[in-house]
Protein backbone atom coordinates (compact mmCIF):
# COMPACT_ATOMS: atom_id res chain seq x y z
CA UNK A 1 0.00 0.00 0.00
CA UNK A 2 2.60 2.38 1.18
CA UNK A 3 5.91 2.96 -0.81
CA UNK A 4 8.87 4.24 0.79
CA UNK A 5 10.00 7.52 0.06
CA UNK A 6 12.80 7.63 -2.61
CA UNK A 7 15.05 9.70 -0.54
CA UNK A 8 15.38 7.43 1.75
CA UNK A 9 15.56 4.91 -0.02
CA UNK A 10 18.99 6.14 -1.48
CA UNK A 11 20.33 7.28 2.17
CA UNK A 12 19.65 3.70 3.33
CA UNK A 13 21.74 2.59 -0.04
CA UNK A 14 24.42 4.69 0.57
CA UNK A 15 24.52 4.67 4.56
CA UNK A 16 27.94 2.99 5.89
CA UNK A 17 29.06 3.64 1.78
CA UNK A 18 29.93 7.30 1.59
CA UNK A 19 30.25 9.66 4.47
CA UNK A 20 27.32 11.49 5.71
CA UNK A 21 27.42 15.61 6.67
CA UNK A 22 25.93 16.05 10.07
CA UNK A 23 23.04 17.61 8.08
CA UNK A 24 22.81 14.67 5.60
CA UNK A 25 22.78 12.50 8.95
CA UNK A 26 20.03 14.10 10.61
CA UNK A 27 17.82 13.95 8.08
CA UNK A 28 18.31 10.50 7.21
CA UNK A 29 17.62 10.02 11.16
CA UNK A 30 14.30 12.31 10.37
CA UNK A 31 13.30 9.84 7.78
CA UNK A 32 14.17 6.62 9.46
CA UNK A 33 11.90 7.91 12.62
CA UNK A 34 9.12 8.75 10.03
CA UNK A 35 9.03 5.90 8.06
CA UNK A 36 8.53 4.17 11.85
CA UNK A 37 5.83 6.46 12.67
CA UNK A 38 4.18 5.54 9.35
CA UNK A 39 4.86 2.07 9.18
CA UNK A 40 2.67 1.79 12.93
CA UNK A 41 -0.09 4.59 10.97
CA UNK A 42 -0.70 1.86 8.34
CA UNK A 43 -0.44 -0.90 10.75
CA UNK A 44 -3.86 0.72 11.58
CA UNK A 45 -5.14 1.54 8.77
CA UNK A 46 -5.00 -1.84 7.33
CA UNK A 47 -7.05 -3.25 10.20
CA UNK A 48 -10.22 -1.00 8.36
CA UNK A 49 -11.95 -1.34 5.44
CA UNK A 50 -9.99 1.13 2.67
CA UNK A 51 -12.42 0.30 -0.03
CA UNK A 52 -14.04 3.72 0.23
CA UNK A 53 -11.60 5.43 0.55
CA UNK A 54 -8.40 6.67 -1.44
CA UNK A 55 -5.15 7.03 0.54
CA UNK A 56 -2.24 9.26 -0.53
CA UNK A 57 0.61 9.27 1.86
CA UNK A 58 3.95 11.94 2.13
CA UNK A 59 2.14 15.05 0.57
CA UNK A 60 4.05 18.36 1.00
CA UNK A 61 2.71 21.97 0.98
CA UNK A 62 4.62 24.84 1.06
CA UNK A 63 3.08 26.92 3.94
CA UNK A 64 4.98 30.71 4.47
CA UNK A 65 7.81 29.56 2.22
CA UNK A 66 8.19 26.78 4.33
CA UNK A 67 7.33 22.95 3.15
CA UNK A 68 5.05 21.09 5.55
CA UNK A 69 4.49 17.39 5.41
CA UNK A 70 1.18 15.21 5.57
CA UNK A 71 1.79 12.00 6.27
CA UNK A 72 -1.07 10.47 5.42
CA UNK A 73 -4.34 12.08 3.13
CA UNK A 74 -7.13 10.07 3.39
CA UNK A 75 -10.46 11.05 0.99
CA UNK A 76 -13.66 9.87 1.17
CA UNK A 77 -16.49 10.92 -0.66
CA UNK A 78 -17.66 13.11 1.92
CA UNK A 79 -14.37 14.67 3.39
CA UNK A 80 -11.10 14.98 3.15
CA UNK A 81 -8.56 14.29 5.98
CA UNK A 82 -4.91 15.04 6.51
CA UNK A 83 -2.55 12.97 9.46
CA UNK A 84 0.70 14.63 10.34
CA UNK A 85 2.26 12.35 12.52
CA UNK A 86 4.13 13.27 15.64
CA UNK A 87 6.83 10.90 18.39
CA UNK A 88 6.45 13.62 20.90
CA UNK A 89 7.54 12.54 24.57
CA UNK A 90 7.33 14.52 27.86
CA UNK A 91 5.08 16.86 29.21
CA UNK A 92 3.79 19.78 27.47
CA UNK A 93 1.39 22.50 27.43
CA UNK A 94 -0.73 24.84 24.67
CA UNK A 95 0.56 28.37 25.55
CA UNK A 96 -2.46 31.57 25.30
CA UNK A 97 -0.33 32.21 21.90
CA UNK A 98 -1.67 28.68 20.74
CA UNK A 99 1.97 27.08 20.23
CA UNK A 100 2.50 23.60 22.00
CA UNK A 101 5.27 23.91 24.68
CA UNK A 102 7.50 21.24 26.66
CA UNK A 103 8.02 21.13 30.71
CA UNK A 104 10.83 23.47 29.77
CA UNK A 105 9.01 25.84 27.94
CA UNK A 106 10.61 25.38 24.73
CA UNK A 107 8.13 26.13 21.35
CA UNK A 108 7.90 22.75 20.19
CA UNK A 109 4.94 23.05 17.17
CA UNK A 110 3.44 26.09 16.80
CA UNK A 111 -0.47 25.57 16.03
CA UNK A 112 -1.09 28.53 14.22
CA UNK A 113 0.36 26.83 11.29
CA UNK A 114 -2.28 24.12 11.39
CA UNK A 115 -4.43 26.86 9.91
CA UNK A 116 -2.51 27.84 6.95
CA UNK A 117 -2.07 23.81 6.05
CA UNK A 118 -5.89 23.46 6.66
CA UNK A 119 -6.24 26.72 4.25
CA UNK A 120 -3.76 25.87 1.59
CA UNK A 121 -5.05 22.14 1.09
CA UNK A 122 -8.68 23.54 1.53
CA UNK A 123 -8.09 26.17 -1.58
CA UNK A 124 -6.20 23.42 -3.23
CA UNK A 125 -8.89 20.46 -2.61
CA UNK A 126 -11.46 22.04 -4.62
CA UNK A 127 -14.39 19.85 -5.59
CA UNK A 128 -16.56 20.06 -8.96
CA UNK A 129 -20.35 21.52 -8.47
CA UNK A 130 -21.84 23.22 -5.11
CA UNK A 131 -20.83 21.00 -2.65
CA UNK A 132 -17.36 21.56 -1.17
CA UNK A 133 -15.99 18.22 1.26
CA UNK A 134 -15.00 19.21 4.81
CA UNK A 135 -10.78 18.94 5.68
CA UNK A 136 -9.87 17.73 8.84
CA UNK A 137 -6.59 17.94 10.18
CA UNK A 138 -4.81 16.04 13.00
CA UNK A 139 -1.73 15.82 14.25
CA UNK A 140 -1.52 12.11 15.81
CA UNK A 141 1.10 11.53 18.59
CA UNK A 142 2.51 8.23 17.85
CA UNK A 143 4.10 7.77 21.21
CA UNK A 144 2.45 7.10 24.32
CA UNK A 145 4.72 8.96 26.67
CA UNK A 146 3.32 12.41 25.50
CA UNK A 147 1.05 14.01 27.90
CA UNK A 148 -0.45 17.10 27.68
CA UNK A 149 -1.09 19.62 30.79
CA UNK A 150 -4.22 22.53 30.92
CA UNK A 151 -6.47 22.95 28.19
CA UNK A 152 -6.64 19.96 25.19
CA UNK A 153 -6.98 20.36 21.62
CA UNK A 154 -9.14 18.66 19.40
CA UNK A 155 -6.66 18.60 16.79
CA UNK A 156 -4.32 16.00 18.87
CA UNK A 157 -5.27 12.40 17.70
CA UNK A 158 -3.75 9.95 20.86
CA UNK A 159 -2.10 6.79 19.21
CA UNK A 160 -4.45 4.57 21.40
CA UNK A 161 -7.44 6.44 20.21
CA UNK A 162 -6.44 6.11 16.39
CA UNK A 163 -8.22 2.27 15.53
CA UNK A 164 -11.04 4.00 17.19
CA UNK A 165 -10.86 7.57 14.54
CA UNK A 166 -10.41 5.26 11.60
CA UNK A 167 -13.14 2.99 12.23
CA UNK A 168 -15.26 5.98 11.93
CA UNK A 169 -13.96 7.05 8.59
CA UNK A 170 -14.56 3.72 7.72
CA UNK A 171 -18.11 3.85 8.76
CA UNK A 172 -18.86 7.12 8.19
CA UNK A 173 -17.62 6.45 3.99
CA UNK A 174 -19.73 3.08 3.61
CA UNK A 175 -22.65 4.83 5.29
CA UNK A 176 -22.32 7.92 2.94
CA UNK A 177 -21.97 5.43 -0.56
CA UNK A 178 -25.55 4.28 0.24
CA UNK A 179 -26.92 7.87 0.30
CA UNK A 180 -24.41 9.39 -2.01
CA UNK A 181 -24.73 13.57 -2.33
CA UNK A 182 -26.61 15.20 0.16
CA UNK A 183 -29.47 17.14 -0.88
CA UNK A 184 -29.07 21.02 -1.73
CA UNK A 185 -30.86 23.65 0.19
């Protein structure tokens, strides 16, 4: 289902071949921890019925001159939504400016940006005729030693609540085939 990024597929070639930069090293690290995080995303997903649904994974937007990556796009006839997948750890907190923060205080995702994604695939998922599909975006933490202090966010997606998410889309895309379009008003 899931192919493995060509990039990497080179660094793992060449790995223990040709020396690596320190950059060139942490990003093959970056890659090898996301290829992780999606091999246990699709571990999921292939315990659901995908029949109704088309999955793209490793799209990239560029969001204030800056690329972003979705891990996983999944669209269904009624809605469209994105996974960015996180291995956060530790405690953290949503500061009043709306940026995710660790124990220490340190910006660790600022949640503004999950806006401007949402907008820029919203603009760019445009759908024929008067009815426009919803986008929903989550960012699911793929490691169960994150915890998160004060006020929640609906846009975290827990690991252990995940089976539970999908089997919804699932649902939610067979029930929708039976009464395709809804009605205009």
């Amino acid at each position: 289902m899931r192919q493995k990024p060509d990039r990497l597929k080179v660094y793992e070639f060449l790995y223990n071949r040709l020396p690596f930069s320190d950059d060139e090293t942490k990003e093959y690290e970056a890659m090898q921890r996301m290829e992780k995080l999606e091999e246990k995303f699709e571990h999921h997903l292939m315990k659901i019925n995908t029949t109704n649904m088309r999955i793209h994974w490793h799209a990239e937007v560029l969001v204030d001159r800056q690329a972003e990556i979705v891990n996983v796009l999944i669209v269904t006839d009624y809605c469209y939504y994105l996974f960015i997948l996180q291995d956060l750890e530790g405690e953290h907190y949503i500061n009043p400016f709306n940026i995710l923060c660790s124990s220490t205080h340190e910006a660790v995702l600022d949640l503004n940006r999950s806006r401007r994604i949402f907008e820029v695939f919203r603009d760019q998922l445009i759908d024929a005729g008067t009815y426009q599909r919803p986008v929903i975006l989550k960012y699911v933490l793929m490691n169960d030693a994150f915890q998160l202090k004060g006020k929640r966010s609906d846009i975290f997606l827990e690991e252990q609540n995940l089976p539970y998410y999908l089997k919804a889309i699932e649902h939610s895309a067979v029930i929708r085939k039976k009464n395709h379009r809804p009605a205009s008003t």
